[in-house]
N, C-alpha and C. Protein backbone atom coordinates (compact mmCIF):
# COMPACT_ATOMS: atom_id res chain seq x y z
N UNK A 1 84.84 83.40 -183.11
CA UNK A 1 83.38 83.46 -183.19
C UNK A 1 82.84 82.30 -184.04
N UNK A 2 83.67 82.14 -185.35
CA UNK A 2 82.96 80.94 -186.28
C UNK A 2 83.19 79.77 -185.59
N UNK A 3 84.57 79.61 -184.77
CA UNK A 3 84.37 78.35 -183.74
C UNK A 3 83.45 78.02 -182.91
N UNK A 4 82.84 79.08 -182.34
CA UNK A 4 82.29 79.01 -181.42
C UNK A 4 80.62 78.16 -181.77
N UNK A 5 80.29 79.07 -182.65
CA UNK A 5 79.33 78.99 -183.59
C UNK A 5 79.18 77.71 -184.03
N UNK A 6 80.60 76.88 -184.25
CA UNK A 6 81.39 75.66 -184.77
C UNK A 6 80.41 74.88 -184.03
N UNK A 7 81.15 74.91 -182.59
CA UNK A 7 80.75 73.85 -181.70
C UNK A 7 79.24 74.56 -181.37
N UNK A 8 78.98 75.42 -180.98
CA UNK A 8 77.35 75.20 -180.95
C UNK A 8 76.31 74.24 -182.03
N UNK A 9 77.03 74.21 -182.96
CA UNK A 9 76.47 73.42 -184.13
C UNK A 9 76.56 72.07 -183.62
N UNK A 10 77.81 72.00 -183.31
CA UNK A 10 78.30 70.23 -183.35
C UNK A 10 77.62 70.00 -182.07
N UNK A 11 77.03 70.54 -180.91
CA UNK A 11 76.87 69.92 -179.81
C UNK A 11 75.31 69.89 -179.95
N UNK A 12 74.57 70.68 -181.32
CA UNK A 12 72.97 71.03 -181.17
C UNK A 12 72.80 69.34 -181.66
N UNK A 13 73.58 69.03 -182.62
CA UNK A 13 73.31 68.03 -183.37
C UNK A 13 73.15 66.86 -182.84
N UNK A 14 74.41 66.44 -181.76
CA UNK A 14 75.40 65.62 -181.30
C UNK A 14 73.73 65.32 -180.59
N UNK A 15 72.91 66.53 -179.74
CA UNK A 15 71.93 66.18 -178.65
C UNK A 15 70.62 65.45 -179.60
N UNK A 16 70.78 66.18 -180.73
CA UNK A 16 69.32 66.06 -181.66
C UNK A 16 69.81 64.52 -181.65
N UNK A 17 70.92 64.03 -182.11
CA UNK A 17 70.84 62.62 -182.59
C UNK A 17 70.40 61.65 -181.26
N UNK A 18 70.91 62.10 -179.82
CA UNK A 18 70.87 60.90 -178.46
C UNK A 18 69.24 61.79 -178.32
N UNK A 19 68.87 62.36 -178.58
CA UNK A 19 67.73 62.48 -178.68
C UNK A 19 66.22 61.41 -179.41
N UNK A 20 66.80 61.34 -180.79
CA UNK A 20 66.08 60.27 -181.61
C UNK A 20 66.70 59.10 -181.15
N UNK A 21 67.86 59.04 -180.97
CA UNK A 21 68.05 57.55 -180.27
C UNK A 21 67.30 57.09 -179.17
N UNK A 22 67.01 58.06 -178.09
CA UNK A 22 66.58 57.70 -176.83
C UNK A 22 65.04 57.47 -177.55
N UNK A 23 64.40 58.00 -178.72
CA UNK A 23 62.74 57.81 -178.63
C UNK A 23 63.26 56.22 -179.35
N UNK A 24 63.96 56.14 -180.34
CA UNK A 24 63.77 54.53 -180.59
C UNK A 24 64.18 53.42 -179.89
N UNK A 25 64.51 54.02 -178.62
CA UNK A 25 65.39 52.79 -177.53
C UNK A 25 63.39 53.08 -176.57
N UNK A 26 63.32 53.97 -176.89
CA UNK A 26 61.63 53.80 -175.85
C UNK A 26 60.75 53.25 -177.00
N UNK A 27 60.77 53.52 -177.70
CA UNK A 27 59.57 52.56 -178.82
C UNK A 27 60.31 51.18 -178.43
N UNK A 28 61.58 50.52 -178.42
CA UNK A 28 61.85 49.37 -178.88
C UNK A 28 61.93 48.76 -177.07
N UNK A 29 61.77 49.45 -176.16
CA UNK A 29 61.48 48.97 -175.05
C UNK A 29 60.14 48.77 -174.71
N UNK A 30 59.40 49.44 -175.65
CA UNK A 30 57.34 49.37 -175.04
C UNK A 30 57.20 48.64 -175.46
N UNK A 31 57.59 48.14 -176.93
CA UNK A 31 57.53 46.46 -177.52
C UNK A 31 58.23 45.55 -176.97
N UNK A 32 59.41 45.55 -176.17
CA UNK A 32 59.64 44.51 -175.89
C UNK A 32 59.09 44.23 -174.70
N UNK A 33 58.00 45.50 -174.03
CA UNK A 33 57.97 45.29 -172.72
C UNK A 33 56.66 44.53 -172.96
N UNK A 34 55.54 44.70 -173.78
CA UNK A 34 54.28 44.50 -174.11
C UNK A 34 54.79 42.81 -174.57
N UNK A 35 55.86 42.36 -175.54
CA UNK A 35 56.04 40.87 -175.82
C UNK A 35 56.47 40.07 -174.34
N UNK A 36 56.80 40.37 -173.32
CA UNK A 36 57.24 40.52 -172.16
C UNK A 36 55.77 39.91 -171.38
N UNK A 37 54.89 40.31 -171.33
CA UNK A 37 53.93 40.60 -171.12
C UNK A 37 53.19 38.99 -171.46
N UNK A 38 53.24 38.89 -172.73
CA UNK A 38 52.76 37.90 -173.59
C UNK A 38 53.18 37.06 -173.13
N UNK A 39 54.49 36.85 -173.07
CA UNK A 39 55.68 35.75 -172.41
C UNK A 39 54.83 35.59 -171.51
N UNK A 40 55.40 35.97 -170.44
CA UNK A 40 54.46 35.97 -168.59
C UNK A 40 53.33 35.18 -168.89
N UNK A 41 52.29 35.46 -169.72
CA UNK A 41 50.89 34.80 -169.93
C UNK A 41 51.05 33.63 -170.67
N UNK A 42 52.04 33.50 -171.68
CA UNK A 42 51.47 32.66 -172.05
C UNK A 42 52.61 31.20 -170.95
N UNK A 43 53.80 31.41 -170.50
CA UNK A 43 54.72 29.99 -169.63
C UNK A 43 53.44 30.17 -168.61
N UNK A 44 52.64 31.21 -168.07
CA UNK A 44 51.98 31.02 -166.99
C UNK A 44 50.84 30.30 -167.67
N UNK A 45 50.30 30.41 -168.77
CA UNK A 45 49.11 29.26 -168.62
C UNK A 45 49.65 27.76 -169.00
N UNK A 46 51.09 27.71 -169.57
CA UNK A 46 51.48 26.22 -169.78
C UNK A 46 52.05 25.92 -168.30
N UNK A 47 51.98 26.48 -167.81
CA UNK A 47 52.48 25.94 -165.80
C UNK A 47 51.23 25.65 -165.55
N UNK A 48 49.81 25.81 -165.48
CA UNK A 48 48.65 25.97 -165.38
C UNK A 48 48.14 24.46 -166.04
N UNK A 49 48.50 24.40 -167.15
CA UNK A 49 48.26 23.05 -167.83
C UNK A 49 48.69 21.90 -167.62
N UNK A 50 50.38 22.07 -167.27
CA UNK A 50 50.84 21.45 -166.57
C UNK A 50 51.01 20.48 -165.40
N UNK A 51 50.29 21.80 -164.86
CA UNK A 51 49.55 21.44 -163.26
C UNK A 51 48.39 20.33 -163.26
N UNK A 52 48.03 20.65 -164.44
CA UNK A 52 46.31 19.93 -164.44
C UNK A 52 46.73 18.44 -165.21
N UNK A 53 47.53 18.50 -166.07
CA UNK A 53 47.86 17.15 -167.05
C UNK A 53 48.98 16.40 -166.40
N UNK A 54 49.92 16.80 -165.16
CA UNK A 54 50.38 15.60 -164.33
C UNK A 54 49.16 15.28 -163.31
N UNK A 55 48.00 15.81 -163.18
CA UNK A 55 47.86 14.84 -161.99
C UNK A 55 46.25 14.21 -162.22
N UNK A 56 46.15 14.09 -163.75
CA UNK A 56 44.61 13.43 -164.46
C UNK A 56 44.56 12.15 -163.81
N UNK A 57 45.88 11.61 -163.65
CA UNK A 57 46.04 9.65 -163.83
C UNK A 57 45.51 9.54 -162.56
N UNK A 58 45.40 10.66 -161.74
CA UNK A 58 44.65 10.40 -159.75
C UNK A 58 43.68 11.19 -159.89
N UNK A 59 42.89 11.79 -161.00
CA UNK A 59 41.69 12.60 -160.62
C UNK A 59 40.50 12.36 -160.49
N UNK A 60 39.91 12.78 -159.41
CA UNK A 60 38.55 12.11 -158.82
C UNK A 60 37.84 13.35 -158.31
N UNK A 61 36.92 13.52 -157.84
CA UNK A 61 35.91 14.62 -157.33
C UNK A 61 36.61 15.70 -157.36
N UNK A 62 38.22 15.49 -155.84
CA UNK A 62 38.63 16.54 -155.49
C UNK A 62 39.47 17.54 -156.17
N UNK A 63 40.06 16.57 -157.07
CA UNK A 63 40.76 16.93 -158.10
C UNK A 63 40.34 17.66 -159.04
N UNK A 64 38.75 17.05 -159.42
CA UNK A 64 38.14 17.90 -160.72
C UNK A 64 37.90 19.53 -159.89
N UNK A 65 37.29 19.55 -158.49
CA UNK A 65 37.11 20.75 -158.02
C UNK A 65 38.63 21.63 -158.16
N UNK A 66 39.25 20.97 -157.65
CA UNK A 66 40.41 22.03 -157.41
C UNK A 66 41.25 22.29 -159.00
N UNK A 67 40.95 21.36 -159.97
CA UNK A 67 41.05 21.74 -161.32
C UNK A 67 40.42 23.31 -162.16
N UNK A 68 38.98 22.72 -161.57
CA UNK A 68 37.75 23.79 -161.97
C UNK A 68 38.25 25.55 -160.93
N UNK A 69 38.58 24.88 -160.24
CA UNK A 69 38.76 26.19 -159.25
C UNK A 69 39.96 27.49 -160.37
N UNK A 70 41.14 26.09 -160.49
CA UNK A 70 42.51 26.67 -161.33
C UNK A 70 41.75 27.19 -162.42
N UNK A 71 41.00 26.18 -163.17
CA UNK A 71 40.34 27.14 -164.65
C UNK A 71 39.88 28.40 -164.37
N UNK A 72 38.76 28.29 -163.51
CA UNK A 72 37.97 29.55 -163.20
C UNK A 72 39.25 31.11 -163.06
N UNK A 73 40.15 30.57 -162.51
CA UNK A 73 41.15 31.11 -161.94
C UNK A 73 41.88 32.19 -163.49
N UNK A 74 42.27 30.92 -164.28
CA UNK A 74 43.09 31.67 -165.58
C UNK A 74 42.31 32.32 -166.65
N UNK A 75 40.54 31.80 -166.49
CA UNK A 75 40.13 32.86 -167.23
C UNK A 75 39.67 34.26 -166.55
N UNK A 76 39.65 34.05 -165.19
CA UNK A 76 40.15 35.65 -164.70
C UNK A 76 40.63 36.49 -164.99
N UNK A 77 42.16 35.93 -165.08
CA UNK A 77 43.44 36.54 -165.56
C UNK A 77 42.89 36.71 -166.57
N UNK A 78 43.01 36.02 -167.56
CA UNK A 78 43.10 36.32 -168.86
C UNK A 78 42.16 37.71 -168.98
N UNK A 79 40.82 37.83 -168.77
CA UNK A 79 39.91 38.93 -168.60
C UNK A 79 40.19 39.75 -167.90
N UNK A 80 41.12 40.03 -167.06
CA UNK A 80 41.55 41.00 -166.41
C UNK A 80 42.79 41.39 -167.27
N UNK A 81 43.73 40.97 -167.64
CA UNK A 81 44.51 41.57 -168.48
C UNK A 81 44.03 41.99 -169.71
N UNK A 82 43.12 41.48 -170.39
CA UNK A 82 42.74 41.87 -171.40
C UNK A 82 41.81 43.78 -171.23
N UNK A 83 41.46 43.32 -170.05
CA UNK A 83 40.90 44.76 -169.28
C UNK A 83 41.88 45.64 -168.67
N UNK A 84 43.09 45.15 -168.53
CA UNK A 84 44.21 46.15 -168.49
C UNK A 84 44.82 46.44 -169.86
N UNK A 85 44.66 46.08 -170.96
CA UNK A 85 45.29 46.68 -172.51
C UNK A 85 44.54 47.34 -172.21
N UNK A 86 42.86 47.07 -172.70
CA UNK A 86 41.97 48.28 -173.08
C UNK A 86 42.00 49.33 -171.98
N UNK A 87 42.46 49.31 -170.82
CA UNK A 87 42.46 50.48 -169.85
C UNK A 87 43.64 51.54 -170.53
N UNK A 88 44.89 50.77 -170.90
CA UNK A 88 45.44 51.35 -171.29
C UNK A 88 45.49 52.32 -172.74
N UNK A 89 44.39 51.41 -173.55
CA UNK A 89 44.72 52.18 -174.55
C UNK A 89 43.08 53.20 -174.68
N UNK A 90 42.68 52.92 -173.46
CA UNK A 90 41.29 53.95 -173.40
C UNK A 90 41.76 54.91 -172.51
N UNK A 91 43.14 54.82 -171.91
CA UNK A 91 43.67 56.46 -170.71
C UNK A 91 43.01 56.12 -169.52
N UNK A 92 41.63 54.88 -169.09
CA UNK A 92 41.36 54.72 -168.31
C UNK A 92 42.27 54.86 -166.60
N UNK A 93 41.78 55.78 -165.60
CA UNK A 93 42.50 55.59 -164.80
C UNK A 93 42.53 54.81 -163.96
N UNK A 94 42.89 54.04 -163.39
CA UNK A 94 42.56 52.50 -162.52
C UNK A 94 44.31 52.34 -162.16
N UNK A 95 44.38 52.16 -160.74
CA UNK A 95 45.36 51.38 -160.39
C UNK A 95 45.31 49.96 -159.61
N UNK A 96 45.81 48.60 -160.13
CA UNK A 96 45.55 47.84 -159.25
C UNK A 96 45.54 47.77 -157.63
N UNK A 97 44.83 46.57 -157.12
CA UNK A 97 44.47 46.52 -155.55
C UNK A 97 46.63 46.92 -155.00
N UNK A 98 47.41 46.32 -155.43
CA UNK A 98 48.97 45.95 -154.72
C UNK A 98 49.57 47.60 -155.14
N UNK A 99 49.13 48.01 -155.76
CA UNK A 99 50.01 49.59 -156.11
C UNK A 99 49.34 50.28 -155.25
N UNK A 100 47.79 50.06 -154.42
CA UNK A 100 47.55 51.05 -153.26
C UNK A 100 47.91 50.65 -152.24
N UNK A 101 48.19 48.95 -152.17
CA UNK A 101 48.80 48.99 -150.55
C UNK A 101 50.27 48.85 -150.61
N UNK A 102 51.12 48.94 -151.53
CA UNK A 102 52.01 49.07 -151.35
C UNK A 102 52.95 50.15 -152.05
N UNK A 103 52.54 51.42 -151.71
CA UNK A 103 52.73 52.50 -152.56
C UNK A 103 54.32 52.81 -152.63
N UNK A 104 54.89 52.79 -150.86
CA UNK A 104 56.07 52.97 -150.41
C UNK A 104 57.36 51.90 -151.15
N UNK A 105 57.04 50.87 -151.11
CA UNK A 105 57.67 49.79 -151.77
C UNK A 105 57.82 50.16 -153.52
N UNK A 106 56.95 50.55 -154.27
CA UNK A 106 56.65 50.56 -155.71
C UNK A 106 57.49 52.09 -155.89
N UNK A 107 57.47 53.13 -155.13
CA UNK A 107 57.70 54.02 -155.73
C UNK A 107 59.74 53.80 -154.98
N UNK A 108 59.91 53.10 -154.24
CA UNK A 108 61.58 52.65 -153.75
C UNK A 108 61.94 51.88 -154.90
N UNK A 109 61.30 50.62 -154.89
CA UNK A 109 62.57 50.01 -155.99
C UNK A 109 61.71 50.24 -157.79
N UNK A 110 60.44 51.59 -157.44
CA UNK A 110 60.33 51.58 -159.24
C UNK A 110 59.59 50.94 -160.34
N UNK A 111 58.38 50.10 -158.88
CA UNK A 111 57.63 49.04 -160.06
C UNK A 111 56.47 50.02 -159.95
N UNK A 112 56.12 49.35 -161.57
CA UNK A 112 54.81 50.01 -162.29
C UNK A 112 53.71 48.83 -161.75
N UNK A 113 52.59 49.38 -162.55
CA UNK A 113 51.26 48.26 -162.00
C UNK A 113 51.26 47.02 -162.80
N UNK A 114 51.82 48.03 -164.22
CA UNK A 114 51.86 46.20 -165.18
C UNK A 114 52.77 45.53 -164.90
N UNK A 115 53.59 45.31 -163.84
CA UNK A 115 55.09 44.71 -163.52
C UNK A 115 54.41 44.05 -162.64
N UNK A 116 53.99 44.53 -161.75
CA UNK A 116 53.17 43.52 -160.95
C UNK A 116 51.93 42.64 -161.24
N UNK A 117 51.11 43.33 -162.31
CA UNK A 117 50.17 42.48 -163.11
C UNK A 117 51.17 40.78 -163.88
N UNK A 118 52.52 41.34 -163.96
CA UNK A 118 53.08 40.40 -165.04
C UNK A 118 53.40 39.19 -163.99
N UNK A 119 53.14 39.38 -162.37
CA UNK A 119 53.55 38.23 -161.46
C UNK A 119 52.22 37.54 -161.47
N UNK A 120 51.13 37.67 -162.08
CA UNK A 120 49.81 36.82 -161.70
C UNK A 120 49.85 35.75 -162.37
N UNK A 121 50.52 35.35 -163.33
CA UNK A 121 50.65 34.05 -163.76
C UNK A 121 51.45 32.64 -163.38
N UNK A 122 52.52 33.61 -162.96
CA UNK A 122 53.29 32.43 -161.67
C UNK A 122 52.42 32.17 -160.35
N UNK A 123 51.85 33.44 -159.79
CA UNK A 123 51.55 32.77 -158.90
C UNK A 123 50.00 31.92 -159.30
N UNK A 124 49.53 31.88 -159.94
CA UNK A 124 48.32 31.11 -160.31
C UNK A 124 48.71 29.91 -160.27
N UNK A 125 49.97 29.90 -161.27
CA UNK A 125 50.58 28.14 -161.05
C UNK A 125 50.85 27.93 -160.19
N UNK A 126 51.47 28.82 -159.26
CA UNK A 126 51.51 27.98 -157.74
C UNK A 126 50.88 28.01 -157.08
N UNK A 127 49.62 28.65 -157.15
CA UNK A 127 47.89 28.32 -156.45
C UNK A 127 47.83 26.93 -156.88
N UNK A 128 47.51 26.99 -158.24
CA UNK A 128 47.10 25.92 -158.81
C UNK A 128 47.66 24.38 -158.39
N UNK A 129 49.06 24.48 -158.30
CA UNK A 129 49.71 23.28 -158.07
C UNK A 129 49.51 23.01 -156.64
N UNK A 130 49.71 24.00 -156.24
CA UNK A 130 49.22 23.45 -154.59
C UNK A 130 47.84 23.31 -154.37
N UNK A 131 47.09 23.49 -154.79
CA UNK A 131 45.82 23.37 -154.45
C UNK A 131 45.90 21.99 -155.26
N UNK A 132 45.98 21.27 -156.21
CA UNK A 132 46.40 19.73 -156.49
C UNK A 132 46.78 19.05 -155.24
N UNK A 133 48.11 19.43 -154.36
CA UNK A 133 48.84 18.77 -153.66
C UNK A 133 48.13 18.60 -152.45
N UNK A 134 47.25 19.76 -152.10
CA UNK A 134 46.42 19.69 -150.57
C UNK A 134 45.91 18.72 -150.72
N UNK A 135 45.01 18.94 -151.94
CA UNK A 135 43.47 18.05 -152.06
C UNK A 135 44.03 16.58 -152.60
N UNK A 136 45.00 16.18 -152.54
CA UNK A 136 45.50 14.90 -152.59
C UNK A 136 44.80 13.85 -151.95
N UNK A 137 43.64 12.99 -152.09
CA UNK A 137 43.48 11.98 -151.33
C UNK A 137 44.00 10.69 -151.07
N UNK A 138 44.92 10.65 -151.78
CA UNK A 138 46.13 9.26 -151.42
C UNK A 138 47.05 9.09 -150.53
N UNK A 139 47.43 10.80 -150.65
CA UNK A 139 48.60 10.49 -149.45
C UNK A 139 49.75 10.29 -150.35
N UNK A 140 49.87 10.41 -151.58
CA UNK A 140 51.18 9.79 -151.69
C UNK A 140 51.79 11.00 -152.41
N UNK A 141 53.47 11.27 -152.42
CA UNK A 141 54.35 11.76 -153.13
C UNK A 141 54.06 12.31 -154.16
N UNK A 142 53.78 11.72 -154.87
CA UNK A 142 53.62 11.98 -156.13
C UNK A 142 53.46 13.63 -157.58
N UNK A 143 52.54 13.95 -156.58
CA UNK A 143 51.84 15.10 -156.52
C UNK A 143 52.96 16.51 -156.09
N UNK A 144 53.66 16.40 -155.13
CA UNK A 144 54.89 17.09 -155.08
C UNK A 144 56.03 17.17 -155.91
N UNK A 145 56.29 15.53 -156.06
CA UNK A 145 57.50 15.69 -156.81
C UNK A 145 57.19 16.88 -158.13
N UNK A 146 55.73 16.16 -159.07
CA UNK A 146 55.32 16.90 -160.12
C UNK A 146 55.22 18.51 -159.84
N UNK A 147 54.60 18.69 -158.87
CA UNK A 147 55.19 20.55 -158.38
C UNK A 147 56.14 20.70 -158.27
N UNK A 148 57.09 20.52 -157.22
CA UNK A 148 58.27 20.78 -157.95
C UNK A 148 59.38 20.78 -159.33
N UNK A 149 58.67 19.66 -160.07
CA UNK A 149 59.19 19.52 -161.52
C UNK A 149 58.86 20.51 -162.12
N UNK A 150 57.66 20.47 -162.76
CA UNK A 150 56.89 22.01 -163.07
C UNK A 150 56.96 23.19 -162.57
N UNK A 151 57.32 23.99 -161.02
CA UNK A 151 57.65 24.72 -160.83
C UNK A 151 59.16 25.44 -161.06
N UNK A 152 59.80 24.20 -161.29
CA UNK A 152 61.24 24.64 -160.92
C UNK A 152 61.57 24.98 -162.59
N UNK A 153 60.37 24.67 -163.41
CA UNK A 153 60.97 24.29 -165.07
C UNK A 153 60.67 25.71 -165.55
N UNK A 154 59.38 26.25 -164.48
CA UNK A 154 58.41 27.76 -165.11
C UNK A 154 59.70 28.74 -164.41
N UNK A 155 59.90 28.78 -163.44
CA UNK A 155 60.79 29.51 -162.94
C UNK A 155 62.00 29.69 -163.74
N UNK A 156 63.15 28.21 -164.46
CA UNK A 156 64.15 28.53 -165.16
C UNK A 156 64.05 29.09 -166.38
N UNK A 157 62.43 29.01 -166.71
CA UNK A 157 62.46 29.38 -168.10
C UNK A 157 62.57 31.27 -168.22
N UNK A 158 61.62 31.54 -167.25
CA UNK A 158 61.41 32.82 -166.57
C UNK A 158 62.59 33.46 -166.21
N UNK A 159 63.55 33.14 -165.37
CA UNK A 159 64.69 33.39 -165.83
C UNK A 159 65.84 33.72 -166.93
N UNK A 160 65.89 32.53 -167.78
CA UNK A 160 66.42 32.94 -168.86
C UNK A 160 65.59 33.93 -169.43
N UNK A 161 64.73 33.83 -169.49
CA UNK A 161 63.91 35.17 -170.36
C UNK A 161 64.74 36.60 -170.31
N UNK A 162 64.72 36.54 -168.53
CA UNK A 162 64.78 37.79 -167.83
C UNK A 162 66.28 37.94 -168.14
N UNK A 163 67.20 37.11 -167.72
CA UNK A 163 68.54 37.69 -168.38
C UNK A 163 68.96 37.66 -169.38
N UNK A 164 68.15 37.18 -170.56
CA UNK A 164 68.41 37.55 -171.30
C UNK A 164 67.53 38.87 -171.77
N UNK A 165 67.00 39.25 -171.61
CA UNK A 165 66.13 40.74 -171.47
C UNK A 165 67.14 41.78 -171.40
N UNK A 166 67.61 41.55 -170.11
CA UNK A 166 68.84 42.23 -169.28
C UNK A 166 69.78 42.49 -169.86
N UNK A 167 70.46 41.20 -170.62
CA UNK A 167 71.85 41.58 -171.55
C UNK A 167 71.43 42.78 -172.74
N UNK A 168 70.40 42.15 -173.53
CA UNK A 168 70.08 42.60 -174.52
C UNK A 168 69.55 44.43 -174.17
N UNK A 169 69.23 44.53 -172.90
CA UNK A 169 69.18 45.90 -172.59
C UNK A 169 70.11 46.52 -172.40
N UNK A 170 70.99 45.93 -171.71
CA UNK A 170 72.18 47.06 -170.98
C UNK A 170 73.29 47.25 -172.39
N UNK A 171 73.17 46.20 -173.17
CA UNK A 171 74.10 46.47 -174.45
C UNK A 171 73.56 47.35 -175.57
N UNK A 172 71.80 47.66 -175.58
CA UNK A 172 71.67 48.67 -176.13
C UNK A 172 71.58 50.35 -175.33
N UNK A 173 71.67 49.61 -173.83
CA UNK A 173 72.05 51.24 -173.21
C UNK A 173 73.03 51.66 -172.82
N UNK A 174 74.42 51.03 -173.23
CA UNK A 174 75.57 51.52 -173.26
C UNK A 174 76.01 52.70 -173.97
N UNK A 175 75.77 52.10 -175.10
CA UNK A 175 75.88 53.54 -176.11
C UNK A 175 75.18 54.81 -175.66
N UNK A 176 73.95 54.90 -175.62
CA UNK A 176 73.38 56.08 -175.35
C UNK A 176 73.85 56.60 -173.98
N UNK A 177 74.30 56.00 -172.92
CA UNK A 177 75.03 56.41 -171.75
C UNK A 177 76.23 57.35 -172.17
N UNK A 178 77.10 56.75 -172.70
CA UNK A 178 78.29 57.23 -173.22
C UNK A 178 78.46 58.35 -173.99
N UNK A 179 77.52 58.47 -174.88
CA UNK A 179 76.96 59.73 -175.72
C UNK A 179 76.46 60.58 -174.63
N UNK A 180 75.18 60.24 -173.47
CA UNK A 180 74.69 61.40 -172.70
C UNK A 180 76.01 62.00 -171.64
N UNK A 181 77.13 61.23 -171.56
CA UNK A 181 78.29 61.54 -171.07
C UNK A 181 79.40 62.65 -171.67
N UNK A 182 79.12 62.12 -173.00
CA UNK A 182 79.89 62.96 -173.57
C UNK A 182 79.90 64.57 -173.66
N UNK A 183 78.15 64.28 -174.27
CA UNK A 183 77.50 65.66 -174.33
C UNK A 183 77.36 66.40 -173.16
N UNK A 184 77.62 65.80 -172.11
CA UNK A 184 77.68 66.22 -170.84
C UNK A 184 78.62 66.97 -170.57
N UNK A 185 79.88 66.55 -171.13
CA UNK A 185 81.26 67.16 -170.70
C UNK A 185 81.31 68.44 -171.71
N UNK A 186 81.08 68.15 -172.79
CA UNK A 186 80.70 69.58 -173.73
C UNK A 186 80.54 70.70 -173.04
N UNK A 187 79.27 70.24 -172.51
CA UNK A 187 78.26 71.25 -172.17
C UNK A 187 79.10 72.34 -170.85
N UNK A 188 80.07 71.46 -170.05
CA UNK A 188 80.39 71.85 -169.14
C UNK A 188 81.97 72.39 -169.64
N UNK A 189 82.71 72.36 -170.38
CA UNK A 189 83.78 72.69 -171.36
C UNK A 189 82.99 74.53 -171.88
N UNK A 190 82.13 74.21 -172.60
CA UNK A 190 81.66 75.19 -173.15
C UNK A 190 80.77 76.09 -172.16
């Protein structure tokens, strides 16, 4: 009986502790997901700048328009994300335009709305840069190569971010796996 009693003890505990672990592995994931966030905005407005400061040395009418267009463009964003914190921290209910048409897709592989909010900065830069490259009135190269330089630089950086995100996740969710395993087998022992 006092054994028994034993292990009821040791297994209440064993849960209480992967318990507080799991809330500080979710506090330390909403922060990293929110710096995450920051990231995204801020390589997406230096792709944005980017865009605009290789191609000054050819800018003329069309250029300033399709410049002005990109600006108009990132202080969008910017005001729209800033209107997605405060949605969030007002409970506001709002789901973006891509989470209603693509409900089937989001709820298969698991994306939220701010996951997809976090792709509006890449693709701005690649509005942006291409809308440079159309409105090209020379005709010449130039203008590509620099998109591709700049694109290919926002993308590797974006990358490393992401795997390293990745490592740094799966090595703090090893442990707690192994523990919800354990306690698992307990449970089914007992």
């Amino acid at each position: 009986m006092n054994q028994q009693h034993s292990n009821e003890t040791s297994l209440t505990e064993s849960v209480e502790k992967l318990i507080e672990a799991c809330r500080q592995e979710d506090a330390y994931n909403s922060a990293g997901s929110k710096t995450m966030k920051w990231v995204y905005s801020l390589f997406g407005g230096i792709a944005l700048l980017a865009t605009w400061v290789v191609s000054l040395e050819s800018c003329d009418c069309t250029y300033d328009r399709a410049i002005a267009y990109s600006f108009l463009f990132g202080i969008g964003y910017f005001l729209g994300y800033l209107f997605w914190e405060q949605r969030k921290k007002a409970n506001f209910s709002y789901d973006v335009a891509a989470a209603k048409l693509l409900p089937l897709i989001i709820q298969r592989f698991d994306i939220r709305s701010s996951q997809i909010v976090a792709l509006i900065p890449p693709l701005l830069s690649i509005g942006a840069a291409l809308s440079l490259v159309v409105n090209n009135p020379k005709g010449d190269d130039l203008n590509w190569v620099n998109f591709w330089l700049v694109f290919g630089l926002f993308l590797l950086v974006i990358f490393i971010f992401a795997y390293v995100g990745y490592r740094i996740w799966k090595t703090r969710q090893e442990p707690l796996v192994v523990e919800a395993r354990r306690i698992l087998r307990e449970v089914d022992v007992a």
